[in-house]
Protein backbone atom coordinates (compact mmCIF):
# COMPACT_ATOMS: atom_id res chain seq x y z
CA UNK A 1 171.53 -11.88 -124.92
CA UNK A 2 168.28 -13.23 -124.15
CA UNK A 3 165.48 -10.28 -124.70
CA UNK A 4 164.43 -10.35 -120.38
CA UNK A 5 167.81 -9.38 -119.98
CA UNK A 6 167.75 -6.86 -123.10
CA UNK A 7 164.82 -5.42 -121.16
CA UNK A 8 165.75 -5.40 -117.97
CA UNK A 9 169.09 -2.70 -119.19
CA UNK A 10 166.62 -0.91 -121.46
CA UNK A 11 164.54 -0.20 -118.33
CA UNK A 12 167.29 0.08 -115.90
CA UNK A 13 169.01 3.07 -118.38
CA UNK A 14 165.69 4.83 -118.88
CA UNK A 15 165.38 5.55 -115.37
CA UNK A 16 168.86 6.06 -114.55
CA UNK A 17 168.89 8.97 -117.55
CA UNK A 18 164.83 10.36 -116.72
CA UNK A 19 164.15 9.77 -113.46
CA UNK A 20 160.55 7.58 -114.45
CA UNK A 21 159.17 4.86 -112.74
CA UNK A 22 158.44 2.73 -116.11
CA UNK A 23 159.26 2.74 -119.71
CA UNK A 24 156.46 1.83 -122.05
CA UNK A 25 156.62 -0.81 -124.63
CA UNK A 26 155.31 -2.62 -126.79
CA UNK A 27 155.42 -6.68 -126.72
CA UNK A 28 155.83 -8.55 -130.23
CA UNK A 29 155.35 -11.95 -130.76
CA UNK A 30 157.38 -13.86 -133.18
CA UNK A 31 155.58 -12.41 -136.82
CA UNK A 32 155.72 -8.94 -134.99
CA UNK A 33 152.33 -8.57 -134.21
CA UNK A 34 151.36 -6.76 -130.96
CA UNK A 35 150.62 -9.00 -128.14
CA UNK A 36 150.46 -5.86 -125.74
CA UNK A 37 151.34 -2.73 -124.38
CA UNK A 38 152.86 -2.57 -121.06
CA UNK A 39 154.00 -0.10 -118.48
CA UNK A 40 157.70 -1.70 -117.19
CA UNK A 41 159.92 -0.87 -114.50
CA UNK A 42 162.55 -2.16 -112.63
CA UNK A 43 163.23 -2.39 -109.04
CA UNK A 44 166.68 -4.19 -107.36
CA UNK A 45 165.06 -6.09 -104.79
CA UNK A 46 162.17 -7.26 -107.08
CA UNK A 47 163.55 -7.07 -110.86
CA UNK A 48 161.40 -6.12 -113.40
CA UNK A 49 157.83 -4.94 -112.20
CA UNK A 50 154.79 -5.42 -115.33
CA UNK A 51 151.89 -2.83 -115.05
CA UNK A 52 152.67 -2.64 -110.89
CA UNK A 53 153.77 -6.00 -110.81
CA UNK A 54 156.01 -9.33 -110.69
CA UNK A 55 155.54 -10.99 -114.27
CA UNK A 56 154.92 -14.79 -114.24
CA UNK A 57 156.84 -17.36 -115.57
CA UNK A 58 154.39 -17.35 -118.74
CA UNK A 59 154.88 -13.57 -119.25
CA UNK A 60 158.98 -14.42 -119.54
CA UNK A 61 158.35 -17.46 -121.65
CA UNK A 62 155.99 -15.52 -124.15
CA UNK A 63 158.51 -12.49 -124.37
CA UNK A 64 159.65 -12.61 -127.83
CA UNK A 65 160.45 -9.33 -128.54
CA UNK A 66 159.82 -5.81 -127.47
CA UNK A 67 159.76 -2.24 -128.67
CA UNK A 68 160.18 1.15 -126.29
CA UNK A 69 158.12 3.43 -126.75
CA UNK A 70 159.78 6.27 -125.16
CA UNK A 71 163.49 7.39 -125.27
CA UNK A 72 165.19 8.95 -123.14
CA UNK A 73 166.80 12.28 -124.17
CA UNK A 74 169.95 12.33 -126.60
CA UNK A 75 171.71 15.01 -124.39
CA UNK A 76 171.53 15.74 -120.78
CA UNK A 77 171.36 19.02 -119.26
């Protein structure tokens, strides 16, 4: 699975289970460095929105990893 697509669920089930807008995560390049923080979310007739908007064709080509930084909760009330 190529990591957009990874992304794209991650965000997807992070709002189905908590109702946000965006998950936050971090961006890793290949060594696992930080390239950047970002606010993420995810809307059907766009697809994934970057910081409030559409990411570039660069942003997908530089994606080489990512890392939430929030979780949803293990058990639903």
């Amino acid at each position: 699975m190529c990591v957009a697509t990874e992304l794209t669920e991650k965000v997807k089930e992070f709002q189905r289970r908590t109702g946000e807008e965006t998950l936050l995560v971090v961006v890793e390049d290949d060594d696992q460095r930080i390239c950047g923080v970002h606010n993420v979310g995810y809307d059907p007739a766009i697809g994934l929105i970057v910081d409030g908007r559409q990411p570039s064709v660069l942003w997908y080509q530089q994606l080489q990893a990512f890392r939430p930084l929030q979780e949803p909760p293990a058990v639903l009330h």
